[in-house]
Protein backbone atom coordinates (compact mmCIF):
# COMPACT_ATOMS: atom_id res chain seq x y z
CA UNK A 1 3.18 -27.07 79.35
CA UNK A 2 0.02 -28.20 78.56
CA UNK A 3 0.63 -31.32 77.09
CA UNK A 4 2.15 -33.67 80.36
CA UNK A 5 3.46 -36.03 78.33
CA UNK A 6 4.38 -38.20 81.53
CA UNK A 7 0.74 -38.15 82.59
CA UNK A 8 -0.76 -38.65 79.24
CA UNK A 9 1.59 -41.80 78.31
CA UNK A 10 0.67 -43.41 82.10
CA UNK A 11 -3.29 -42.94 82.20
CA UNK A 12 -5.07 -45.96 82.02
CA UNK A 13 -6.53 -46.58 78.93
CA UNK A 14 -9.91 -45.23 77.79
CA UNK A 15 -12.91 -48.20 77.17
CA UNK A 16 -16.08 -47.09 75.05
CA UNK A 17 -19.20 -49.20 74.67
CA UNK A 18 -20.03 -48.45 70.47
CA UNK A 19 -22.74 -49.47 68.24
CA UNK A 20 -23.90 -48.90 64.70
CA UNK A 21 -26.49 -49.75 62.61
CA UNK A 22 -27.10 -49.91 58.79
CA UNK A 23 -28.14 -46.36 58.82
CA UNK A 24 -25.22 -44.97 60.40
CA UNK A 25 -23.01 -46.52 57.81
CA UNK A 26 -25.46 -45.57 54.69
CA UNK A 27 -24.85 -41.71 56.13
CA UNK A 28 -21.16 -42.17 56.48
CA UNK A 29 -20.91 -43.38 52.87
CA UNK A 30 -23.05 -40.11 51.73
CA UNK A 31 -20.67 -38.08 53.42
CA UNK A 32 -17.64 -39.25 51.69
CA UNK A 33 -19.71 -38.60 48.48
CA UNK A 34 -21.25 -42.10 47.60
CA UNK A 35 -24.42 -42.25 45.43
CA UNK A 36 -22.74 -40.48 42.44
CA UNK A 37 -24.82 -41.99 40.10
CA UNK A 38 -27.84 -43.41 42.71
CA UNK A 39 -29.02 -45.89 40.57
CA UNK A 40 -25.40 -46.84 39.62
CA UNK A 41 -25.55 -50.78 41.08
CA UNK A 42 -21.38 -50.29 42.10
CA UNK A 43 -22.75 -47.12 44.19
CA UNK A 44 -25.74 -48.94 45.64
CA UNK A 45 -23.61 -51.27 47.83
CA UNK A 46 -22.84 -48.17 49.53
CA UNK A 47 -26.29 -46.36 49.80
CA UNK A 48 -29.16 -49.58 49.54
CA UNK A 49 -29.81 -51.03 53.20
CA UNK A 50 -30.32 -54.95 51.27
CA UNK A 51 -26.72 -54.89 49.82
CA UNK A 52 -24.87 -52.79 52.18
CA UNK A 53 -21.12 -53.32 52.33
CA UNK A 54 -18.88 -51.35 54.81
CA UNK A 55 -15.99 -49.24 53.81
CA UNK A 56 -13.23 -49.71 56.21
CA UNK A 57 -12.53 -46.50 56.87
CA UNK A 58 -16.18 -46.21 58.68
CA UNK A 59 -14.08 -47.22 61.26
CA UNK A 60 -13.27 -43.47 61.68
CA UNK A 61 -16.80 -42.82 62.83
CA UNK A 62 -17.96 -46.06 63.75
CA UNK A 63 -20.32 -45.56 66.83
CA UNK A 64 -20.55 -41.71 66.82
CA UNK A 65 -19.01 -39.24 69.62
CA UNK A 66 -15.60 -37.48 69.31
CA UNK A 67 -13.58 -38.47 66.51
CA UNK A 68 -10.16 -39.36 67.11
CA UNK A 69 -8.67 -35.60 67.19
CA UNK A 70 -11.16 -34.72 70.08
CA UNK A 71 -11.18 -37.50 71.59
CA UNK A 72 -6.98 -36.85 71.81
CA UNK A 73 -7.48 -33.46 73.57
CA UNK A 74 -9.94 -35.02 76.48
CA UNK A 75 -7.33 -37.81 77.46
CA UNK A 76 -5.87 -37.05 80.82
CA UNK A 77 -2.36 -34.62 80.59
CA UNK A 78 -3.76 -33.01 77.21
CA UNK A 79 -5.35 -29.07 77.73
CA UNK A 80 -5.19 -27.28 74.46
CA UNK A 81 -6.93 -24.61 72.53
CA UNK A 82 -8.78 -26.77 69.63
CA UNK A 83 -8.25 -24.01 66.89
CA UNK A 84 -4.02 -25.10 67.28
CA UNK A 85 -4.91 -28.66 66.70
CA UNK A 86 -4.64 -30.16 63.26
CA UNK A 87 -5.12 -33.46 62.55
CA UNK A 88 -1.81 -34.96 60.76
CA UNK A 89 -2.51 -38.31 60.10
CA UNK A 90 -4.54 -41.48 60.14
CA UNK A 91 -3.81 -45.36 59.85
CA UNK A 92 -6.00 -48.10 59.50
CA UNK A 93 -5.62 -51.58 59.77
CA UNK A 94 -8.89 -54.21 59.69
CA UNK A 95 -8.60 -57.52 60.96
CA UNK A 96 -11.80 -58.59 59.28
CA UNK A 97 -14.57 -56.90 57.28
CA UNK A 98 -17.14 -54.85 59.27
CA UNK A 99 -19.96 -56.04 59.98
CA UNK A 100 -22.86 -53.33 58.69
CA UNK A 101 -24.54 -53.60 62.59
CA UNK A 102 -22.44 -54.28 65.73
CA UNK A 103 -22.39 -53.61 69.12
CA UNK A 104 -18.17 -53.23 70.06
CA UNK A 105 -15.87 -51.68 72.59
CA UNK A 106 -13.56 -49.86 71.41
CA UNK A 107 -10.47 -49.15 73.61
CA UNK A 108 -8.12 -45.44 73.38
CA UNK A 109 -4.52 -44.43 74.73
CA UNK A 110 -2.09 -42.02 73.89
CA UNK A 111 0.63 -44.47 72.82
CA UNK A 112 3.37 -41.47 72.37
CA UNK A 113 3.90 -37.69 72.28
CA UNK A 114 6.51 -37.04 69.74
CA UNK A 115 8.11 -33.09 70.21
CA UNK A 116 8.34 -31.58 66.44
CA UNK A 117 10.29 -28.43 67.90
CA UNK A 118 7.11 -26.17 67.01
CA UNK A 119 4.86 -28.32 67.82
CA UNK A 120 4.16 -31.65 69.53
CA UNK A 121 2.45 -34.85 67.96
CA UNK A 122 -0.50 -36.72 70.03
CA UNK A 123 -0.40 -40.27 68.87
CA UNK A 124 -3.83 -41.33 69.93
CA UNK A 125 -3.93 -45.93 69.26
CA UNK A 126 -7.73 -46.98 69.07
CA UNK A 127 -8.90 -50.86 69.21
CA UNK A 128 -12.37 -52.08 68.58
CA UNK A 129 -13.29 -55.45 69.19
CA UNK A 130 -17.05 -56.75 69.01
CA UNK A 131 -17.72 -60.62 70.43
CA UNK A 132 -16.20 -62.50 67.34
CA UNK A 133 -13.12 -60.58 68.24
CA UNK A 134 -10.77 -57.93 66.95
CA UNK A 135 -12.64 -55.50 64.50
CA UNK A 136 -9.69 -52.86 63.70
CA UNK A 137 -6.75 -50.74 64.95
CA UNK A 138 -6.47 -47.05 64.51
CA UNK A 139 -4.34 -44.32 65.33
CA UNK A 140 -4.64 -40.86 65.04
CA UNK A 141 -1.97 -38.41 64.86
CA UNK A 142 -2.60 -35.12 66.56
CA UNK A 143 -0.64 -32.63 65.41
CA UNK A 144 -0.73 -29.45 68.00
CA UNK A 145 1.03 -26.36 67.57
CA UNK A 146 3.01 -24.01 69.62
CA UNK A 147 3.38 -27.26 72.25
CA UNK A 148 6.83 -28.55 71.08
CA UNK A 149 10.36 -27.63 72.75
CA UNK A 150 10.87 -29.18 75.24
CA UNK A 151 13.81 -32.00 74.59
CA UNK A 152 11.39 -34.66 73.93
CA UNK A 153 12.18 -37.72 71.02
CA UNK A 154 11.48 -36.43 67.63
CA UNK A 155 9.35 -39.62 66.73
CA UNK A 156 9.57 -40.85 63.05
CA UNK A 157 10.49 -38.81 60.42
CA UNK A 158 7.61 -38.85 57.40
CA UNK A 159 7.78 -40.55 54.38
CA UNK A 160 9.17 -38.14 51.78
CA UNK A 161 9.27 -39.96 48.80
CA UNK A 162 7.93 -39.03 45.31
CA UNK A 163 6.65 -41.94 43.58
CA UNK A 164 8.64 -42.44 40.02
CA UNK A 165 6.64 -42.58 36.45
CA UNK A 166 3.32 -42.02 35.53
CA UNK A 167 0.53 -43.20 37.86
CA UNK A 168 -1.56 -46.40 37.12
CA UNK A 169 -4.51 -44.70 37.54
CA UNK A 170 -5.90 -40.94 38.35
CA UNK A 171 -9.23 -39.77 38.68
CA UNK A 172 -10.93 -36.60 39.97
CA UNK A 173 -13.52 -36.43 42.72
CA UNK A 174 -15.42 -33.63 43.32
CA UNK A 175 -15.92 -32.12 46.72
CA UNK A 176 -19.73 -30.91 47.09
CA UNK A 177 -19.53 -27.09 48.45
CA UNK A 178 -22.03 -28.56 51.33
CA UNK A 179 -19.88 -31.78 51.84
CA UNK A 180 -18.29 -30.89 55.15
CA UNK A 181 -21.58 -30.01 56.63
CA UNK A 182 -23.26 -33.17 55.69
CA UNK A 183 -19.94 -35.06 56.81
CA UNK A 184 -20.15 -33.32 60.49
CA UNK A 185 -22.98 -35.46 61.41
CA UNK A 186 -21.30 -38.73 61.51
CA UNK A 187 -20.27 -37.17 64.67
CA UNK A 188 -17.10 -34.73 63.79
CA UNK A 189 -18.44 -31.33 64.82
CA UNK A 190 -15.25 -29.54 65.35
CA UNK A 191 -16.52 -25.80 64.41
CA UNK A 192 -13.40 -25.29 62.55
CA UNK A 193 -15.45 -27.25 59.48
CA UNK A 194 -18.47 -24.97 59.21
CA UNK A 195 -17.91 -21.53 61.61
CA UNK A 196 -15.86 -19.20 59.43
CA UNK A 197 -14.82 -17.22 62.12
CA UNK A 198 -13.53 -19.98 64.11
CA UNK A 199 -11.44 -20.79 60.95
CA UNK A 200 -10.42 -17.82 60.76
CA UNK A 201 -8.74 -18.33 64.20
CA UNK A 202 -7.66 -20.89 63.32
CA UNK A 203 -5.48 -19.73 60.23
CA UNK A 204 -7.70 -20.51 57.20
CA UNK A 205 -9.65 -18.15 55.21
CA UNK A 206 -13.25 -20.41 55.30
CA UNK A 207 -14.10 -23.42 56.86
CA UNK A 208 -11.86 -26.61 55.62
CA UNK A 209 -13.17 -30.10 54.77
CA UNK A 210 -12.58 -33.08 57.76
CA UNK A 211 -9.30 -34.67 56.80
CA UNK A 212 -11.15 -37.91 57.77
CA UNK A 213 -13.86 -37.03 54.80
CA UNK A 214 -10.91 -37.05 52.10
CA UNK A 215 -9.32 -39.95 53.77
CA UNK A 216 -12.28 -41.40 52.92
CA UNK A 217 -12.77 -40.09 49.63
CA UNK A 218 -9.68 -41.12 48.78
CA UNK A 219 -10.08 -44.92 50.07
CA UNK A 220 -13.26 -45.40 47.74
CA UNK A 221 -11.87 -43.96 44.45
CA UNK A 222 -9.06 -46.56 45.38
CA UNK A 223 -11.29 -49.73 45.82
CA UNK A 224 -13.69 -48.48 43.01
CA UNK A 225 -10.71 -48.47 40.72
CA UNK A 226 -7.98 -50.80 41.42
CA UNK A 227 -9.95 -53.60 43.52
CA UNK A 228 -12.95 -53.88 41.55
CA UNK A 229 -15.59 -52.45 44.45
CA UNK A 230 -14.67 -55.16 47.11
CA UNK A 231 -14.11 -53.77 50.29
CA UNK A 232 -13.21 -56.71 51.64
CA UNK A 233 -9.63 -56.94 50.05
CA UNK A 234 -8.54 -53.79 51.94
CA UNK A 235 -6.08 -54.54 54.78
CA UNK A 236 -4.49 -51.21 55.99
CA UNK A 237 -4.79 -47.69 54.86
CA UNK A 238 -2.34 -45.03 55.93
CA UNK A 239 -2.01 -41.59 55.01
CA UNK A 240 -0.58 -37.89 55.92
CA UNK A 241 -2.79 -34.85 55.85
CA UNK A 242 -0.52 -32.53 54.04
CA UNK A 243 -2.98 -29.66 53.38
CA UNK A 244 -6.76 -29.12 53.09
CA UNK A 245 -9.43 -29.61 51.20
CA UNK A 246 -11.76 -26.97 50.75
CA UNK A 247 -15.40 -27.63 49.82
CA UNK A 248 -16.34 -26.76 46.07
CA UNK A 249 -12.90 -28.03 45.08
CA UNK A 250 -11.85 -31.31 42.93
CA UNK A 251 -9.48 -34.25 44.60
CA UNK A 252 -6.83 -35.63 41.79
CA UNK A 253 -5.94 -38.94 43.20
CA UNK A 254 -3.72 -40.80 41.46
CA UNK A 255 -2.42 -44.27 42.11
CA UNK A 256 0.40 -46.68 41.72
CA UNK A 257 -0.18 -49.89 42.03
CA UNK A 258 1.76 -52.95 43.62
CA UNK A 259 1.67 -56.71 43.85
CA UNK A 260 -0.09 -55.93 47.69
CA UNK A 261 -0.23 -52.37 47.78
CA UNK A 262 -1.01 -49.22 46.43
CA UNK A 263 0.69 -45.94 47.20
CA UNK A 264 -1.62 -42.82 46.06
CA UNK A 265 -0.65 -39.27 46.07
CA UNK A 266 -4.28 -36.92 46.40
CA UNK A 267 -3.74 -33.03 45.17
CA UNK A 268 -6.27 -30.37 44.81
CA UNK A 269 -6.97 -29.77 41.21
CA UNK A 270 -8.20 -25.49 41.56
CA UNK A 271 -4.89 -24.88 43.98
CA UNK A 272 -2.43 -26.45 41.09
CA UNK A 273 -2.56 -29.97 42.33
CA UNK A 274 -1.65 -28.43 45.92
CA UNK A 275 -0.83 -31.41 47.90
CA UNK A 276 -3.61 -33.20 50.07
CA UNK A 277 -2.37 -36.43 51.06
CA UNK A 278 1.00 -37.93 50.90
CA UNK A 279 2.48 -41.27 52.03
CA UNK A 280 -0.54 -42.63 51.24
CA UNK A 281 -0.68 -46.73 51.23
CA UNK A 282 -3.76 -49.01 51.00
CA UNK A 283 -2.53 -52.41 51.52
CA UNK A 284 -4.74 -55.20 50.25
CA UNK A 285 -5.14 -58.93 49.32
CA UNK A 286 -5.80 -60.50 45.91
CA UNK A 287 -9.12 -61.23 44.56
């Protein structure tokens, strides 16, 4: 088989030297579609270098290279064809707001390998730390098909419920037709977002937006709406890549909101709401 699950759970974990500057993060935020007005003040503290704030979920991309999906399929015991690999989920939790330039090392490990029956899920844990300590934890659920069957534990069963009433909020973001091309170089180059014919192989019609680039998306509509622009409140952020996003298309995301929490549900609008994300949570603290 070519996941070895007993060799990829045992290899010593993977230690990255990282850095970013101010730059990297104003090109991150463009990706996810920031700058929508550009002389909108609430979008400059995502584009203007003298009142930069981070999203969290630059934490993705923070310091360039493979994103978590790759970087999954180089870890020792792990040798599969990259047009069966879809990523299937992501969670983030910050232990303090990012800094907008750092120097870090960030620290990977398969943490489990979870057989689906038709397919087997990579769980790929990431830790960052810079010299004023923990920065985040991430993991990455790689979701790889055709390599499930063989007896192994089942892992946790998603999170299938349907949130009751009418959202708090919903808005619509549009997807620029060149978004996943401009998103590919905060370091994501996997061909299957901007080679047709390797999407094609890989089972889609055209190329598909980065799940990471709606994750994102998604994140900012949330702190734009419901926590008044301050990226500092977010805690966690969880979500599971349902479908795709295709660029030229429109993201409904609508949102329910807790005391601590808000669960959001993201759909795209052209494909009759077809579902993008799903048990979706941004955690966060009061103002």
């Amino acid at each position: 088989m070519p996941v070895d699950t007993a060799r990829a759970l045992a290899a010593a974990p993977r230690t990255t030297e990282i850095t970013w500057t101010p730059e990297d993060v104003q090109l991150y935020h463009l990706g996810i579609g920031a700058g929508v007005p550009a002389t909108d003040p609430r979008e400059l503290r995502y584009t203007l270098e003298s009142r930069l704030h981070v999203l969290p979920s630059f934490a993705t991309v923070a310091g360039g290279g493979a994103p978590g999906v790759i970087a999954a399929l180089s870890m020792p015991g792990v040798d599969v064809d990259l047009a069966g690999v879809l990523h299937g989920g992501q969670s983030l939790r910050v232990h303090r707001p990012l800094p907008v330039r750092a120097a870090a090392t960030r620290t990977d490990r398969i943490t489990a390998v979870h057989d689906k029956g038709k397919a087997a899920v990579l769980v790929l844990r990431s830790d960052a730390a810079d010299g004023d300590g923990p920065l985040w934890t991430a993991e990455a659920q790689v979701y790889v098909r055709g390599e499930g069957g063989w007896g192994g534990d089942r892992g946790p069963s998603a999170d299938a419920r349907e949130e009751q009433g009418a959202p708090d909020r919903t808005v619509e973001r549009p997807v620029r037709e060149d978004q996943a091309l401009l998103y590919r170089l905060t370091g994501d180059l996997n061909p299957l977002h901007a080679d047709p014919g390797f999407a094609r192989r890989a089972g889609f019609d055209r190329p598909v937006l980065h799940g990471l680039c709606t994750y994102g998306m998604t994140l900012k509509a949330v702190v734009d709406t419901l926590l008044d622009g301050d990226v500092t409140r977010v805690r966690s952020w969880t979500a599971r890549f349902t479908g795709v996003t295709y660029p030229g298309e429109t993201l409904r995301i609508r949102m329910w909101r807790g005391d601590r929490a808000v669960r959001v549900a993201v759909g795209a609008v052209e494909r009759g709401d077809a579902p993008v994300l799903a048990g979706a949570t941004v955690e966060f603290t009061r103002s």
